[in-house]
C-alpha atoms as a PDB file:
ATOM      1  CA  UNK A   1      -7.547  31.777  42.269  1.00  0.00           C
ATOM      2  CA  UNK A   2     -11.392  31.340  42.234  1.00  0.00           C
ATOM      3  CA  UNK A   3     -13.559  28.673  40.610  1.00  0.00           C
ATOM      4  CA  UNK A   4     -14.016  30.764  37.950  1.00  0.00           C
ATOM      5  CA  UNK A   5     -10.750  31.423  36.508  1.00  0.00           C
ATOM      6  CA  UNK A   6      -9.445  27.618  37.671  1.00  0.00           C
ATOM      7  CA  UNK A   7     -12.384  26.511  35.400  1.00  0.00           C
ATOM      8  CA  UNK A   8     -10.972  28.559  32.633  1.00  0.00           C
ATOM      9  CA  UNK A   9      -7.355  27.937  33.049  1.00  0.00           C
ATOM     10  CA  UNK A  10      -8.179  24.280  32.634  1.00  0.00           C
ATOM     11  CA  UNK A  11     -10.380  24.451  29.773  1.00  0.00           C
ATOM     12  CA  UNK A  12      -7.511  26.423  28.340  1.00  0.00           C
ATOM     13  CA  UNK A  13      -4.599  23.429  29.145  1.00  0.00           C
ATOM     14  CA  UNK A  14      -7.460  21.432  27.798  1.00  0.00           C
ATOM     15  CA  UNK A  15      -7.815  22.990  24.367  1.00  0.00           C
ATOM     16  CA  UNK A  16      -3.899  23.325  24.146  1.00  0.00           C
ATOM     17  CA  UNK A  17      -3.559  20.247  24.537  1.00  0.00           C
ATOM     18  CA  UNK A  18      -5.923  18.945  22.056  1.00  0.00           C
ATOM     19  CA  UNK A  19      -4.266  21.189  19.573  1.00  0.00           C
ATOM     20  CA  UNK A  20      -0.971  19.851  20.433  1.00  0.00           C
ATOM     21  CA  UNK A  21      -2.635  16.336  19.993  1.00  0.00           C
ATOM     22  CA  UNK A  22      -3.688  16.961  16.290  1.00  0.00           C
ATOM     23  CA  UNK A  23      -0.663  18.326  15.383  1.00  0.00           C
ATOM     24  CA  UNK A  24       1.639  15.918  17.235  1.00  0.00           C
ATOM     25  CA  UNK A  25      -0.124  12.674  15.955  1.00  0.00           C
ATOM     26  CA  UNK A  26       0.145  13.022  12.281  1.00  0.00           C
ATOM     27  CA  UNK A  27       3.985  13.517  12.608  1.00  0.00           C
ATOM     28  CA  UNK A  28       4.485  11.234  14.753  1.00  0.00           C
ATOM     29  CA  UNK A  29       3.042   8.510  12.811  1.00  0.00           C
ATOM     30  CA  UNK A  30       3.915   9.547   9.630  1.00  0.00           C
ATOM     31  CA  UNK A  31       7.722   9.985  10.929  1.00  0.00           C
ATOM     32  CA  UNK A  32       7.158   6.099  12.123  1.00  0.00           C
ATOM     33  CA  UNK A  33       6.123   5.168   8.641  1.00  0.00           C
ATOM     34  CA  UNK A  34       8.900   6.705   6.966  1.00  0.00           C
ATOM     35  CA  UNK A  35      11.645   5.224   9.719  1.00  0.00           C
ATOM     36  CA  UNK A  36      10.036   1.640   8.922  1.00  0.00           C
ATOM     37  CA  UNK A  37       9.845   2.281   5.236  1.00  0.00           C
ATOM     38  CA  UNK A  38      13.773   3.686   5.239  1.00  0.00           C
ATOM     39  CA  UNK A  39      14.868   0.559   7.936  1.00  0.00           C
ATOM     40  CA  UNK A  40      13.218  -1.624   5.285  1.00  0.00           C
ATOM     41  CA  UNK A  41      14.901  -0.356   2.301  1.00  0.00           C
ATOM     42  CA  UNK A  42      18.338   0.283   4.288  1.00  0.00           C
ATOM     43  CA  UNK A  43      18.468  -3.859   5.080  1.00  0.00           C
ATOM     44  CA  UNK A  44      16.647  -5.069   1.863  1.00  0.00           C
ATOM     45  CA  UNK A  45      20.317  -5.588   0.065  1.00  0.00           C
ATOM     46  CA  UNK A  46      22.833  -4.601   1.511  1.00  0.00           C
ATOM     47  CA  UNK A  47      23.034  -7.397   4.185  1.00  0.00           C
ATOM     48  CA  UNK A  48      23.213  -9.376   0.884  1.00  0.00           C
ATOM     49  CA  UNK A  49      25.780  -7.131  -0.963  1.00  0.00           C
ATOM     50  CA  UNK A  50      28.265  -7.326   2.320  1.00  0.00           C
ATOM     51  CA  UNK A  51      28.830 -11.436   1.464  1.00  0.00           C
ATOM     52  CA  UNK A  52      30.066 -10.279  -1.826  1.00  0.00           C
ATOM     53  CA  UNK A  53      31.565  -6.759  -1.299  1.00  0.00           C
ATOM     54  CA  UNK A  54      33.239  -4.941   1.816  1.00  0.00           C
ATOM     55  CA  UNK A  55      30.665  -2.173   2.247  1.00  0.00           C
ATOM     56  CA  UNK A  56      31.663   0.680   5.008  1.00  0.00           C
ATOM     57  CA  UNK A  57      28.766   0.561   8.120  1.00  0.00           C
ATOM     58  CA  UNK A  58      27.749   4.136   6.895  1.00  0.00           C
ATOM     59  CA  UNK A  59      24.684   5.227   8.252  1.00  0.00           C
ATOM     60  CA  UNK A  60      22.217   5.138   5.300  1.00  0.00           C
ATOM     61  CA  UNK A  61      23.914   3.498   2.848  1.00  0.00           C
ATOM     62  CA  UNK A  62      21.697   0.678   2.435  1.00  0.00           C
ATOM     63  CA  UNK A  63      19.016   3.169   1.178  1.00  0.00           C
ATOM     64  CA  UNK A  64      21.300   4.921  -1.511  1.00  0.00           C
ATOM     65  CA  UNK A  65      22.782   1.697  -2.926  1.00  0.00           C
ATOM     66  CA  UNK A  66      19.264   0.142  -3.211  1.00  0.00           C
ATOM     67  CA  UNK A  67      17.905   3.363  -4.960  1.00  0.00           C
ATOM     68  CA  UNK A  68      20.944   3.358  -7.117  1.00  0.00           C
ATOM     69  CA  UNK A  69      19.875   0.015  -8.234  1.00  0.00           C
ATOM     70  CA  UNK A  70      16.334   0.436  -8.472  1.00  0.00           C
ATOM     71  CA  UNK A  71      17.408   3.509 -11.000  1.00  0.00           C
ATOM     72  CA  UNK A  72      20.188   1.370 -13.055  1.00  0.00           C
ATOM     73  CA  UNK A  73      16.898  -0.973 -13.157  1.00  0.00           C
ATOM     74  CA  UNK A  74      14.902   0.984 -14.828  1.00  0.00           C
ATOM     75  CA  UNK A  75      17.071   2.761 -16.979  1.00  0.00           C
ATOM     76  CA  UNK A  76      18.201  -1.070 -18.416  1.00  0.00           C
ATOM     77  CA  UNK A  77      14.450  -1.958 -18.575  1.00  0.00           C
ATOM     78  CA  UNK A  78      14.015   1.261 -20.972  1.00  0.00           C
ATOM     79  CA  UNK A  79      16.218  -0.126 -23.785  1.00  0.00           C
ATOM     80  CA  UNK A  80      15.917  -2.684 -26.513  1.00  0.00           C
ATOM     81  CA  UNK A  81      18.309  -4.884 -24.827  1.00  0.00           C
ATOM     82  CA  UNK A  82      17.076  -4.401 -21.178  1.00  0.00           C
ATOM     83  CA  UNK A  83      13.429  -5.672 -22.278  1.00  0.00           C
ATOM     84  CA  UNK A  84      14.674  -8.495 -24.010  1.00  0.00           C
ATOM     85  CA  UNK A  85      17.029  -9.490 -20.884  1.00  0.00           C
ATOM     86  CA  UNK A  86      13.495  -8.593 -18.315  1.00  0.00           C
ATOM     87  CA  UNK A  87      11.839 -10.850 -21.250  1.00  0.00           C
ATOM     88  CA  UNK A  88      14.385 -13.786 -20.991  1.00  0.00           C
ATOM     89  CA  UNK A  89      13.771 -13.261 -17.129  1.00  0.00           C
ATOM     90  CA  UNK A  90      10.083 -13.701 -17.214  1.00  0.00           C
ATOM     91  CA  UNK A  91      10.453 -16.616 -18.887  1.00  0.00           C
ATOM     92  CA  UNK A  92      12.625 -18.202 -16.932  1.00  0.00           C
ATOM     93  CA  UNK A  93      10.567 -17.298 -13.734  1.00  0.00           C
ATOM     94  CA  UNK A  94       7.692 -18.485 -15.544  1.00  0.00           C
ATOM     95  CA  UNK A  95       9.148 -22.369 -15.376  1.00  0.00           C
ATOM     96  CA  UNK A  96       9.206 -22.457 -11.866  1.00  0.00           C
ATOM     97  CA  UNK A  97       5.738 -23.137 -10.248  1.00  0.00           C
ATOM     98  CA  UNK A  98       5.556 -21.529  -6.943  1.00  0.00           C
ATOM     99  CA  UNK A  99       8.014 -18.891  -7.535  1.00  0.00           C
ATOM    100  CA  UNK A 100       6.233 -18.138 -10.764  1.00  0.00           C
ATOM    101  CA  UNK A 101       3.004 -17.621  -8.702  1.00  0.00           C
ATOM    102  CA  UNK A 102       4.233 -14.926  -6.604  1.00  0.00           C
ATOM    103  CA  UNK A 103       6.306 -13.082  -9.169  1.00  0.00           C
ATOM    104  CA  UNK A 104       3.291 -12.881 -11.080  1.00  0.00           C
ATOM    105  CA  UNK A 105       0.904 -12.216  -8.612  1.00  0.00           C
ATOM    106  CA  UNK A 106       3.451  -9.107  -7.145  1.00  0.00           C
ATOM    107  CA  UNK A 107       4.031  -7.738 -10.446  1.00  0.00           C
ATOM    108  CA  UNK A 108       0.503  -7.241 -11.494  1.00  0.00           C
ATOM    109  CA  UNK A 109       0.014  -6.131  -8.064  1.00  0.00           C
ATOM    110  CA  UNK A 110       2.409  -3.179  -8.514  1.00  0.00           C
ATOM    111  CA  UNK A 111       1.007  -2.486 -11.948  1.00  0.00           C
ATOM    112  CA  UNK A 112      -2.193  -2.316 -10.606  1.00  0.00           C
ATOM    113  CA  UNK A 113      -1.613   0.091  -7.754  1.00  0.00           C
ATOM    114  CA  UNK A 114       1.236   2.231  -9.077  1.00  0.00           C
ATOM    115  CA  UNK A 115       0.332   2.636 -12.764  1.00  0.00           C
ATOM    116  CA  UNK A 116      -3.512   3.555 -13.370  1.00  0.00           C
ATOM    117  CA  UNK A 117      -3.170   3.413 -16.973  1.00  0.00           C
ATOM    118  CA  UNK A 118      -1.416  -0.565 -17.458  1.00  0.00           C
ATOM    119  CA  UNK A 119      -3.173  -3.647 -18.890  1.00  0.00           C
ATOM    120  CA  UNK A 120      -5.298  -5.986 -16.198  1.00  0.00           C
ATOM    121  CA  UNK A 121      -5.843  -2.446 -13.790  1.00  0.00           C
ATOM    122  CA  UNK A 122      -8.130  -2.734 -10.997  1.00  0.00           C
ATOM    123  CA  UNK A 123     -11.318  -1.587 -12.334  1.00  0.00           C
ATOM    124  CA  UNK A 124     -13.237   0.302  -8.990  1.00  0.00           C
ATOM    125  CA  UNK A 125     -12.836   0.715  -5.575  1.00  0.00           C
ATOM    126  CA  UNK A 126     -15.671  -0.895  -3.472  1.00  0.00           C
ATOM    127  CA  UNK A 127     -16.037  -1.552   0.242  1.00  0.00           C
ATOM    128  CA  UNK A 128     -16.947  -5.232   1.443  1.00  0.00           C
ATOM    129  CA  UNK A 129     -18.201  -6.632   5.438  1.00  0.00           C
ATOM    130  CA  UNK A 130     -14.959  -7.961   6.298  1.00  0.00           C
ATOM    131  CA  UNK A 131     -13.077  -9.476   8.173  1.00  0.00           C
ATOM    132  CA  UNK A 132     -16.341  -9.879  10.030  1.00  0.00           C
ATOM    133  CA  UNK A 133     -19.915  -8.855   9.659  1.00  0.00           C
ATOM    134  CA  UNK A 134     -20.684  -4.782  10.477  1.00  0.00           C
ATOM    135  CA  UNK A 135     -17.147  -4.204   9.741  1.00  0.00           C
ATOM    136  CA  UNK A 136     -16.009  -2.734   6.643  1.00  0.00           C
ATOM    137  CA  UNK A 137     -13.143  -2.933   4.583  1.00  0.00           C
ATOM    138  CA  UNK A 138     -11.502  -1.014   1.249  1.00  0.00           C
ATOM    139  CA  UNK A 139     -11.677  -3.181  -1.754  1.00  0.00           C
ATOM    140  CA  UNK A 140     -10.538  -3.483  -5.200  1.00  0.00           C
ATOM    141  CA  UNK A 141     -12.484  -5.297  -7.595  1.00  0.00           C
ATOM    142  CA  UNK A 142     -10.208  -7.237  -9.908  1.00  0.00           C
ATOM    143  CA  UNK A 143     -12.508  -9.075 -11.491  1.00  0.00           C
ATOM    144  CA  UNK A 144     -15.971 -11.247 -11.759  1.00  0.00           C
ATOM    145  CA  UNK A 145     -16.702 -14.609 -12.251  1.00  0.00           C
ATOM    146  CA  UNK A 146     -19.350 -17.011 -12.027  1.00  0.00           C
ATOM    147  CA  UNK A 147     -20.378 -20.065  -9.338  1.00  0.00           C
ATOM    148  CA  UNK A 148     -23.205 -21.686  -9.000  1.00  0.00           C
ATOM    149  CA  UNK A 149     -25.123 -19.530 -11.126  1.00  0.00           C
ATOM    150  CA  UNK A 150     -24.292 -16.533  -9.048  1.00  0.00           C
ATOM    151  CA  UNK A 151     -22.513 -13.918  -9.754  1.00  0.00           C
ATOM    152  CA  UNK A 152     -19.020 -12.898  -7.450  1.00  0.00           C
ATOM    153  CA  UNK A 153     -16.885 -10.315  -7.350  1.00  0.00           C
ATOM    154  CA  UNK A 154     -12.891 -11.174  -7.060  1.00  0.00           C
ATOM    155  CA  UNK A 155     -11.829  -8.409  -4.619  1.00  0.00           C
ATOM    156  CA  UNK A 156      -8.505  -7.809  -3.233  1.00  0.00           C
ATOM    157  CA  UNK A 157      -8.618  -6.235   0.656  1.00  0.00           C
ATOM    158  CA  UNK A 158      -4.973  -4.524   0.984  1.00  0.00           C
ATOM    159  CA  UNK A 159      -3.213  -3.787   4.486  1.00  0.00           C
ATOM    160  CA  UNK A 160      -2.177  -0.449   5.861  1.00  0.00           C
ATOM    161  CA  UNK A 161       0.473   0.669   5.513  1.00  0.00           C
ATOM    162  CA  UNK A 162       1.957  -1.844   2.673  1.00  0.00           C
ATOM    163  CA  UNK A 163      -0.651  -1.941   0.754  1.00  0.00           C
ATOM    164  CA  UNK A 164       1.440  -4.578  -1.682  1.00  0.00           C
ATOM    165  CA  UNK A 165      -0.090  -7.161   0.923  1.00  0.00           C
ATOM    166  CA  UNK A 166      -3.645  -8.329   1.842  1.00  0.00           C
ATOM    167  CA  UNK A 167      -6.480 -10.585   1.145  1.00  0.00           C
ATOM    168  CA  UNK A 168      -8.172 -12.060  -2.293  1.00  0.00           C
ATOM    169  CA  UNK A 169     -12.131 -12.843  -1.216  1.00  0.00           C
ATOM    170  CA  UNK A 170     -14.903 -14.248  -3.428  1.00  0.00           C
ATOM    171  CA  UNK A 171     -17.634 -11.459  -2.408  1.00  0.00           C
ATOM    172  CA  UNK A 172     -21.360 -12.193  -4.059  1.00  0.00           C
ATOM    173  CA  UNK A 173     -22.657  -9.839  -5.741  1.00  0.00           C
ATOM    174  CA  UNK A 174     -25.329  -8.306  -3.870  1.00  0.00           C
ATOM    175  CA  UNK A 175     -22.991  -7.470  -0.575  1.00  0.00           C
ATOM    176  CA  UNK A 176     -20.584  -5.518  -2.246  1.00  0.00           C
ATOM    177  CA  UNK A 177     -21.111  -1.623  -2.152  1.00  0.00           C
ATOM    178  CA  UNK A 178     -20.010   0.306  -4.739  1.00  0.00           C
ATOM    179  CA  UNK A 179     -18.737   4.218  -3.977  1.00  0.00           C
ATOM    180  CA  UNK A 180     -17.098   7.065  -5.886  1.00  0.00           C
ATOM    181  CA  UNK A 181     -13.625   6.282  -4.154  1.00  0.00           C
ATOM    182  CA  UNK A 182     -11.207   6.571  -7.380  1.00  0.00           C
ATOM    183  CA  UNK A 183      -8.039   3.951  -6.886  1.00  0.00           C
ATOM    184  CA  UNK A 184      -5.657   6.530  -6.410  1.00  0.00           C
ATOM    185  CA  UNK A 185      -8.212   8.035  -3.601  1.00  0.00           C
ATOM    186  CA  UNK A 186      -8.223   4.680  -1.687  1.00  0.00           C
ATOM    187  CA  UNK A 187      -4.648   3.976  -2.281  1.00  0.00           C
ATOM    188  CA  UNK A 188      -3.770   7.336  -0.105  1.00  0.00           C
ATOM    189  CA  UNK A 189      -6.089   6.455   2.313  1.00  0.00           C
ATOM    190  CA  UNK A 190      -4.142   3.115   2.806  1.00  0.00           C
ATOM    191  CA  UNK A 191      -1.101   4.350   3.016  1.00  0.00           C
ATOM    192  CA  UNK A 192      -1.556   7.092   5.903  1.00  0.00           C
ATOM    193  CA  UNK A 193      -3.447   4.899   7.974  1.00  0.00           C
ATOM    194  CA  UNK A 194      -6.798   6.758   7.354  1.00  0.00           C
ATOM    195  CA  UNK A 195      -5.440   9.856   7.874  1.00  0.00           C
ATOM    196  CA  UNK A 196      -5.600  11.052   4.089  1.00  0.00           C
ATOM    197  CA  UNK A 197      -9.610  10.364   3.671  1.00  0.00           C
ATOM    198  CA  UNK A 198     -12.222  12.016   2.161  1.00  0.00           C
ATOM    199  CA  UNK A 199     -14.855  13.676   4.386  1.00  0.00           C
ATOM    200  CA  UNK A 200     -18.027  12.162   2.893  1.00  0.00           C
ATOM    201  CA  UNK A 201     -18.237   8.525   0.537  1.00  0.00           C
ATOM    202  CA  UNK A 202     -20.995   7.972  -1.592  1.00  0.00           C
ATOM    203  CA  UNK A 203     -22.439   4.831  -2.615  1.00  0.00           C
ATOM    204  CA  UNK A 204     -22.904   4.057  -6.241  1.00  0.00           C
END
């Protein structure tokens, strides 16, 4: 084989290879997200539920058992009597200081991420210098307030992939950049890591 065709059979292994890598790295780290996300779910009751009832070690029934209750839920939370019992709840959370912090603080959180169109939203997606100078971060403003005479902007910083978690910052006014990024745009772009992103941002 001359130089020639060695150079071209390499370039060739080359390109495949790059190929393969495009292809290969999405899956792979979206099949890691979804193995976390389903380990997660799979031990977020039912190590719970086994002190109470004898539940089989069947592969994946963690995950159905905690959907099953996530949809009995929110089918009780959909009648009269289900609101008033989620009312009596709040209430009762509500007279307990710390716990009544994070309840609060997670529920708006969800509201805020997962339903556009609830009360208390967050109103734009913005991108701030942290958590260091010359790097930049996804923001959601969730609201403005006043120190010192100066104007600063309450935004929350989520984490990839669990967005749900992250970082409150006071940001001044002048070193937050605005852009066209809807919520829902920077809420995908979160969740896959940056793979879901759009090809151009614009500041506003």
């Amino acid at each position: 084989m001359n130089d020639y065709k060695r150079k071209l059979l390499i370039i060739k292994l080359r390109d495949i290879f790059i190929t393969g890598l495009f292809v290969f790295i999405p899956i792979a780290i979206t099949v890691w997200i979804v193995v976390w996300l389903l380990s997660f779910v799979n031990n977020l009751i039912l190590p719970y539920l086994r002190y109470i009832f004898p539940i089989p070690d069947i592969p994946g029934i963690g995950i159905l058992i905690t959907i099953l209750i996530v949809f009995i839920t929110g089918l009780i939370a959909q009648n009269y009597f289900g609101k008033k019992l989620i009312s009596v709840w709040d209430s009762l959370i509500n007279r307990i200081p710390l716990v009544r912090s994070i309840y609060i603080a997670v529920k708006q959180l969800m509201e805020n991420l997962f339903n556009p169109k609830g009360k208390g939203k967050f109103k734009e997606t913005v991108l701030v210098e942290f958590p260091r100078k010359g790097m930049l971060s996804i923001g959601f403003v969730a609201n403005k307030v006043e120190f010192e005479g100066k104007i600063y902007y309450l935004v929350y910083i989520p984490t990839a992939p669990n967005p749900t978690s992250g970082y409150t910052i006071f940001v001044s006014e002048d070193e937050v950049k605005h852009t066209d990024l809807t919520v829902e745009e920077a809420t995908k772009i979160i969740l896959s890591g940056g793979l879901v992103a759009k090809g151009k941002i614009t500041l506003q």
